[in-house]
C-alpha atoms as a PDB file:
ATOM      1  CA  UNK A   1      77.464  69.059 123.047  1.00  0.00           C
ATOM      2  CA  UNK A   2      75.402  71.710 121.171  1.00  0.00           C
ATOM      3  CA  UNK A   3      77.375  72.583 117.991  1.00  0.00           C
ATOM      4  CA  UNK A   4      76.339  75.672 115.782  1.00  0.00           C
ATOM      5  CA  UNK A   5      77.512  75.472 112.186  1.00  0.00           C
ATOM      6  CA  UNK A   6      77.848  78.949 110.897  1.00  0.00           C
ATOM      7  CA  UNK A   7      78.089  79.202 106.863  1.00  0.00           C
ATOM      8  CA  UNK A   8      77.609  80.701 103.858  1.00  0.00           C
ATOM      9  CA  UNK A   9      76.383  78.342 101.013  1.00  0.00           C
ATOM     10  CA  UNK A  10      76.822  79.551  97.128  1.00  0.00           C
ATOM     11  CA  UNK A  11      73.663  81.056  95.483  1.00  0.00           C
ATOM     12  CA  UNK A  12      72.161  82.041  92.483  1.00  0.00           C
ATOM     13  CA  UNK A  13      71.942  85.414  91.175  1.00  0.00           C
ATOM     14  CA  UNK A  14      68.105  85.711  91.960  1.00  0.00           C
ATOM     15  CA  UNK A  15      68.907  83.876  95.688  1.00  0.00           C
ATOM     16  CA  UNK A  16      71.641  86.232  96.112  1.00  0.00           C
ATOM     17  CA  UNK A  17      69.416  89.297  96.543  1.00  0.00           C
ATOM     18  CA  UNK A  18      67.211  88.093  99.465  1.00  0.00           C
ATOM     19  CA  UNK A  19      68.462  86.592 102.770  1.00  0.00           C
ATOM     20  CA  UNK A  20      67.814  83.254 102.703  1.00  0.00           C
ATOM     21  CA  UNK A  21      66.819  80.674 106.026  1.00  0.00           C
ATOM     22  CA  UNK A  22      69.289  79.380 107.452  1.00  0.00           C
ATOM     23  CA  UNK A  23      68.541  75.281 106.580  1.00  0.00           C
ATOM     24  CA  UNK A  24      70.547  75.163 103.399  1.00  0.00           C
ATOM     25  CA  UNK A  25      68.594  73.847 100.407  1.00  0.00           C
ATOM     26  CA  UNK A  26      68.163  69.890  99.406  1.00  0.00           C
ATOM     27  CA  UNK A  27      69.917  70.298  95.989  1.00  0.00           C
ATOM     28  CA  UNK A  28      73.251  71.705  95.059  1.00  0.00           C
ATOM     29  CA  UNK A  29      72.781  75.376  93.575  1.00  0.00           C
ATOM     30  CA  UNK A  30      74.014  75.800  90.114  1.00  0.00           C
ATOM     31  CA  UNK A  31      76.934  77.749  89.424  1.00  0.00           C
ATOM     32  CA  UNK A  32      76.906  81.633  89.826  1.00  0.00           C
ATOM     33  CA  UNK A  33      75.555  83.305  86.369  1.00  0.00           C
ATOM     34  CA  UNK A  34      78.469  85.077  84.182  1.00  0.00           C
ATOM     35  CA  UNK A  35      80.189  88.026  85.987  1.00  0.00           C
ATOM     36  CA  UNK A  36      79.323  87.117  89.526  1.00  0.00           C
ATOM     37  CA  UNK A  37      81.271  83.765  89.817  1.00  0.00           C
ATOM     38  CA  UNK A  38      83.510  85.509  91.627  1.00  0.00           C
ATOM     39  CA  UNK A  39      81.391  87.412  94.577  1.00  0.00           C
ATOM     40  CA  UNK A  40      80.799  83.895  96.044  1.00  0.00           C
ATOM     41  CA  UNK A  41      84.463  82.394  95.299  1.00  0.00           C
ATOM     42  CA  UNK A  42      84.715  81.554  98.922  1.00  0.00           C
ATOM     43  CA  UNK A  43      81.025  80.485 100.075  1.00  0.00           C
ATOM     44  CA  UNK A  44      80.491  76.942 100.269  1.00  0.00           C
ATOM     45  CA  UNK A  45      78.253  74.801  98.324  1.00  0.00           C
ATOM     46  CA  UNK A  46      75.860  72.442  99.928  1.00  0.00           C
ATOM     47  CA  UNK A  47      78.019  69.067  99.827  1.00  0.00           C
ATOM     48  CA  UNK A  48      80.610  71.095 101.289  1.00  0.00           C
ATOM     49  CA  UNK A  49      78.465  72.282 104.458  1.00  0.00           C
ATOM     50  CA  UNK A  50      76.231  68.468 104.350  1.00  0.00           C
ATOM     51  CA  UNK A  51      80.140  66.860 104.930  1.00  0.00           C
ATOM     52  CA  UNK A  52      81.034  68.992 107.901  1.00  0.00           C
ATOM     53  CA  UNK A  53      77.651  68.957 109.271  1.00  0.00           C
ATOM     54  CA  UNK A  54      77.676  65.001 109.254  1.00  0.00           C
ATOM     55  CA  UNK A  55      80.950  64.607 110.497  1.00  0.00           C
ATOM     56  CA  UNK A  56      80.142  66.869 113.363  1.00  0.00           C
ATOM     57  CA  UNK A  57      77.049  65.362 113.858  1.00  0.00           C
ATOM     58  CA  UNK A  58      78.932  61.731 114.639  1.00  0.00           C
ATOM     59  CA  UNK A  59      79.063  62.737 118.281  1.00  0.00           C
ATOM     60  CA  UNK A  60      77.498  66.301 118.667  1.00  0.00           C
ATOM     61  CA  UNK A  61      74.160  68.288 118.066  1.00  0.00           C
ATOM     62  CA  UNK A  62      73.978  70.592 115.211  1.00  0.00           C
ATOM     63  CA  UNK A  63      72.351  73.239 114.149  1.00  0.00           C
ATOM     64  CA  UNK A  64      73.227  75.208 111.011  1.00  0.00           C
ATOM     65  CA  UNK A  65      73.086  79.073 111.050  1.00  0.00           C
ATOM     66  CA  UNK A  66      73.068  81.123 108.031  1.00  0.00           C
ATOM     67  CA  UNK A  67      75.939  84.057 107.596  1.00  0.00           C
ATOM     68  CA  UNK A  68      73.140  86.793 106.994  1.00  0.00           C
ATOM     69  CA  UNK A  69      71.440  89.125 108.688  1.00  0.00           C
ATOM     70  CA  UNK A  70      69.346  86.434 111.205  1.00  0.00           C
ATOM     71  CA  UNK A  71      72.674  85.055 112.264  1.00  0.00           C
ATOM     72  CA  UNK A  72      73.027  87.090 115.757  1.00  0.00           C
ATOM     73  CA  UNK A  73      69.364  86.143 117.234  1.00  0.00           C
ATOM     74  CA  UNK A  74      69.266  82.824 116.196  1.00  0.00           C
ATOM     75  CA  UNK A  75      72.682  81.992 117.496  1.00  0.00           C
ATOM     76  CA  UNK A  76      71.676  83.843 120.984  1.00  0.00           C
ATOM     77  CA  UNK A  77      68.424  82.087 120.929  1.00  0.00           C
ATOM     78  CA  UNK A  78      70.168  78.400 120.289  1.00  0.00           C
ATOM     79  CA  UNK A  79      72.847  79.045 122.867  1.00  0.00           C
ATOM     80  CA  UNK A  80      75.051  76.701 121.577  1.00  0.00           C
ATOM     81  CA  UNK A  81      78.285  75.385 123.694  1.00  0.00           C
ATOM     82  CA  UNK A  82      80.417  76.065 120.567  1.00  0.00           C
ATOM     83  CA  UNK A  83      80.442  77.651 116.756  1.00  0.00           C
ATOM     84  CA  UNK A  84      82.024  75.437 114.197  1.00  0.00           C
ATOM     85  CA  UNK A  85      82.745  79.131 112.300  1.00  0.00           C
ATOM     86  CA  UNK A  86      83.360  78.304 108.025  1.00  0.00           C
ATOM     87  CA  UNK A  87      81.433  81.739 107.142  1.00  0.00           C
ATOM     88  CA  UNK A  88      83.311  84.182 104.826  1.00  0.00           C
ATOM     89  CA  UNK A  89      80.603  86.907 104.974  1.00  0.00           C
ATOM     90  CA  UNK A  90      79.927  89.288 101.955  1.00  0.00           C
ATOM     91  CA  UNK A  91      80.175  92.860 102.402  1.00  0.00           C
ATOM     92  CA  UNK A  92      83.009  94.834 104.119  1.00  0.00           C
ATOM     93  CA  UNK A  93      86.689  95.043 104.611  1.00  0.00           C
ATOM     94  CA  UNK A  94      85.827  92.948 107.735  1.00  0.00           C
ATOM     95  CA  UNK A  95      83.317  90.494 106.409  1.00  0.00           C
ATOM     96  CA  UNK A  96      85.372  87.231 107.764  1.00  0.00           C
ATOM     97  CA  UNK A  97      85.527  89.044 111.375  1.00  0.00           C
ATOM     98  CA  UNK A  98      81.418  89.337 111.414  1.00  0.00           C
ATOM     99  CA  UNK A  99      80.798  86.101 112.598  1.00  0.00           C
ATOM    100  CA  UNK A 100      83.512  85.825 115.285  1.00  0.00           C
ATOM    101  CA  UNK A 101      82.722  89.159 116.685  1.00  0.00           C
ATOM    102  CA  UNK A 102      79.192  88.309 117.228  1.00  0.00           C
ATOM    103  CA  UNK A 103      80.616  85.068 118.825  1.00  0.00           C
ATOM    104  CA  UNK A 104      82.602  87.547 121.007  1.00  0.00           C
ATOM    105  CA  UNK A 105      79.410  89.952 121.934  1.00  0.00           C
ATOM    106  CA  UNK A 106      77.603  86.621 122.911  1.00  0.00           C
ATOM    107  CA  UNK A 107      80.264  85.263 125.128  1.00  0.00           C
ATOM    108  CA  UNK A 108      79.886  82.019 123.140  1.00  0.00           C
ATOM    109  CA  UNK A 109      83.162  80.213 122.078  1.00  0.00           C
ATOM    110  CA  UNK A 110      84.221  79.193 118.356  1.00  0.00           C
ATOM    111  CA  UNK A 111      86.621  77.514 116.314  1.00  0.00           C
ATOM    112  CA  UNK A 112      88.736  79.438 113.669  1.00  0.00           C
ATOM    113  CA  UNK A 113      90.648  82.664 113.874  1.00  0.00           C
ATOM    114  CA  UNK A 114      89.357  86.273 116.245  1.00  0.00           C
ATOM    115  CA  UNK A 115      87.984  88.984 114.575  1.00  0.00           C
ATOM    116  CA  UNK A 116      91.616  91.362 115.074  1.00  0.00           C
ATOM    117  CA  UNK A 117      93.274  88.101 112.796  1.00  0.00           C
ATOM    118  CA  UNK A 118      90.617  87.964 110.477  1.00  0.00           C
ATOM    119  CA  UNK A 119      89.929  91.613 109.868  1.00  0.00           C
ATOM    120  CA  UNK A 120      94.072  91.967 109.393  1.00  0.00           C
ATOM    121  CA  UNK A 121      94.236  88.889 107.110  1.00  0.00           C
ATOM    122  CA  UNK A 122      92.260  90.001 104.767  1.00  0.00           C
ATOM    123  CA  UNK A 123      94.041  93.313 104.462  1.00  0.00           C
ATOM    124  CA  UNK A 124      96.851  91.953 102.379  1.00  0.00           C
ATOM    125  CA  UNK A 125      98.558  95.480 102.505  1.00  0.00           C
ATOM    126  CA  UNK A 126      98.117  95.623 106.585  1.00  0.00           C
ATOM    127  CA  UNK A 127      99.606  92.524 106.680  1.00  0.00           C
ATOM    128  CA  UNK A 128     102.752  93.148 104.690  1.00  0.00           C
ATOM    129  CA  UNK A 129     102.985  95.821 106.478  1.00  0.00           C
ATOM    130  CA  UNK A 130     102.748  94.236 109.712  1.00  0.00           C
ATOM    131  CA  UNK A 131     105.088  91.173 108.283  1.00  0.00           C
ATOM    132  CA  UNK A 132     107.462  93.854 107.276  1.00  0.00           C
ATOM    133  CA  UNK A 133     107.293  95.942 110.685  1.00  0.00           C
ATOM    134  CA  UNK A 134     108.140  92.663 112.036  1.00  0.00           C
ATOM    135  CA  UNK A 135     111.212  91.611 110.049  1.00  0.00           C
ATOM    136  CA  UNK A 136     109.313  88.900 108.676  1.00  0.00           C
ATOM    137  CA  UNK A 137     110.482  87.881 104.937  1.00  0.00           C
ATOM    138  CA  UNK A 138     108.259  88.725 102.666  1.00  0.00           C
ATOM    139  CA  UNK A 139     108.111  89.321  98.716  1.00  0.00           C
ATOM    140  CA  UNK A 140     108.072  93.355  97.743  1.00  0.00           C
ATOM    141  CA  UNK A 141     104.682  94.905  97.546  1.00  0.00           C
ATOM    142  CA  UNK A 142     103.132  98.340  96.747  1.00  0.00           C
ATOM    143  CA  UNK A 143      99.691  99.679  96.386  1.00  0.00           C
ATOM    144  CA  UNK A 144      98.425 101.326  93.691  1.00  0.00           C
ATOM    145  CA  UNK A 145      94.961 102.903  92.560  1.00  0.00           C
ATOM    146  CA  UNK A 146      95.342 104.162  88.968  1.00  0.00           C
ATOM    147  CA  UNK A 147      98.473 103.120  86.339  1.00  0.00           C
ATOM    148  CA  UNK A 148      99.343 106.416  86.829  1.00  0.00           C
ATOM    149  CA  UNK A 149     100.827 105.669  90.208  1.00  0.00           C
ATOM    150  CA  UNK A 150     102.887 102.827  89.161  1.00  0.00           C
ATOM    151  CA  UNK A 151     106.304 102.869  89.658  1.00  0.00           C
ATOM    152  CA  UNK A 152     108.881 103.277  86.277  1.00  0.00           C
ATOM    153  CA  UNK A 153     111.420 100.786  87.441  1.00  0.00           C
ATOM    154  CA  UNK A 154     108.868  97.841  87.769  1.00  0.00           C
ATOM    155  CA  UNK A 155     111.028  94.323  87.433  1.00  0.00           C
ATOM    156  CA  UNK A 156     108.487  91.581  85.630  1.00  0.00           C
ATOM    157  CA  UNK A 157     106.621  89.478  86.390  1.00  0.00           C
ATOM    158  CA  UNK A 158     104.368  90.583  88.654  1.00  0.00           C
ATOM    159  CA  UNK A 159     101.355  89.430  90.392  1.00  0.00           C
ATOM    160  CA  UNK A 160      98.375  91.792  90.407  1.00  0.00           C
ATOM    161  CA  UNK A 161      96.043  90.954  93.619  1.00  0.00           C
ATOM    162  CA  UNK A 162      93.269  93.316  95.132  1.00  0.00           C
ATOM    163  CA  UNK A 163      93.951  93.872  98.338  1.00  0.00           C
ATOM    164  CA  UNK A 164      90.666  93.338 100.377  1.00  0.00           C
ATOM    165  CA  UNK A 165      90.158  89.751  99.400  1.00  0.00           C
ATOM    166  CA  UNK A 166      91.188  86.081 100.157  1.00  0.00           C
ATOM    167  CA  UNK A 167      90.890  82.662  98.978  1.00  0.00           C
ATOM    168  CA  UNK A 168      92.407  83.972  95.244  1.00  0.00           C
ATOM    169  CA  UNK A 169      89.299  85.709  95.417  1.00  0.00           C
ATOM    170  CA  UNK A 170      89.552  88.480  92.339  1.00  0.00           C
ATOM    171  CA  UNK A 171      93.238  86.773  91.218  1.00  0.00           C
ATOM    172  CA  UNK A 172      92.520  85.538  87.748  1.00  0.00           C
ATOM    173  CA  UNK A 173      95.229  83.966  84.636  1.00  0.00           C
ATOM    174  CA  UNK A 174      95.476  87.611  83.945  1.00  0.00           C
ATOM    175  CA  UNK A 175      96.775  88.627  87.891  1.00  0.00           C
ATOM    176  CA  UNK A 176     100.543  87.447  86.411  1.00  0.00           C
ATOM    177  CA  UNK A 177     101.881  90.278  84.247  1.00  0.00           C
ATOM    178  CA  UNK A 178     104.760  89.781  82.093  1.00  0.00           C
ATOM    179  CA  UNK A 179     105.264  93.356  81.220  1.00  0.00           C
ATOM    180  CA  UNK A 180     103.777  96.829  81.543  1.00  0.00           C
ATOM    181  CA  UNK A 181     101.062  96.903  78.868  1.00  0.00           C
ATOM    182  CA  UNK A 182      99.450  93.402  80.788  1.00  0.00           C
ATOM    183  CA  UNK A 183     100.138  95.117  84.189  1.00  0.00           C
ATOM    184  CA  UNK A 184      97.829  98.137  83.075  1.00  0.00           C
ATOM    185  CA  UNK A 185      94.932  95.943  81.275  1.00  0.00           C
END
């Protein structure tokens, strides 16, 4: 069976401004300068992608596609029988969903979640919303955008998350809050 391997493998800050091909390197990239170890939180690095691509390759034929902006012709031009999808994409609310809903466009079947799931999932406030809606239990939640919309009769601790990420993507030591002055830094 021909097995695509979609990915996205951890870069370097100058390898993170061009597209790169889509065979990953030989060597392991070094970690992500100061300030941007965090961008690629969920990309894979290259002994992550070499495992899966072996252990695929024990009884299939696999190619290895790139997450970037060659993904949707080379994928139509391999016309694989099946996506092995692990690519977290980079920009948008709906970056996890890019992937599958090329997959969809291309009539070409894949392993993981649909775009609808993904693009939800990463919405934490859709989906306690959606949890909610549904009677599912769920801890309390609000949104905010500036301290000034916080409510007074907080109960601590908290946990500070953004809301358009996953993986503990942008959650940090400082994301529990004992107290109000913490919750606003």
């Amino acid at each position: 069976m021909k097995i695509a391997l979609t990915f996205n493998i951890r870069k370097e800050k100058e390898d993170a401004q061009e597209q790169s091909s889509a065979e990953p390197p030989s060597e392991p990239p070094s970690e992500p300068p100061s300030g941007l170890d965090d961008i690629y939180a969920e990309w894979d690095d290259i002994h992550t992608i070499r495992a899966v691509e072996t252990a695929l390759s024990l009884r299939h034929d696999v190619s290895l596609v790139e997450a970037d902006l060659d993904a949707f012709e080379r994928l139509r031009s391999l016309k694989p029988h099946l996506v092995f999808n692990i690519a977290e994409g980079l920009h948008g609310n709906s970056r996890e969903a890019q992937i599958p809903a090329m997959l969809d466009m291309l009539g070409i079947p894949y392993t993981g979640s649909d775009p609808i799931a993904l693009g939800i999932c990463l919405d934490k406030q859709r989906t306690k919303e959606i949890l909610s809606y549904q009677q599912v239990p769920t801890p309390q939640f609000f949104v905010v955008n500036t301290s000034t919309e916080l409510p007074a009769d907080l109960r601590f601790p908290l946990m500070v998350k953004p809301t358009l990420e996953g993986s503990s993507k942008g959650v940090t030591d400082n994301a529990f809050v004992s107290n109000r002055a913490a919750l606003i830094r």
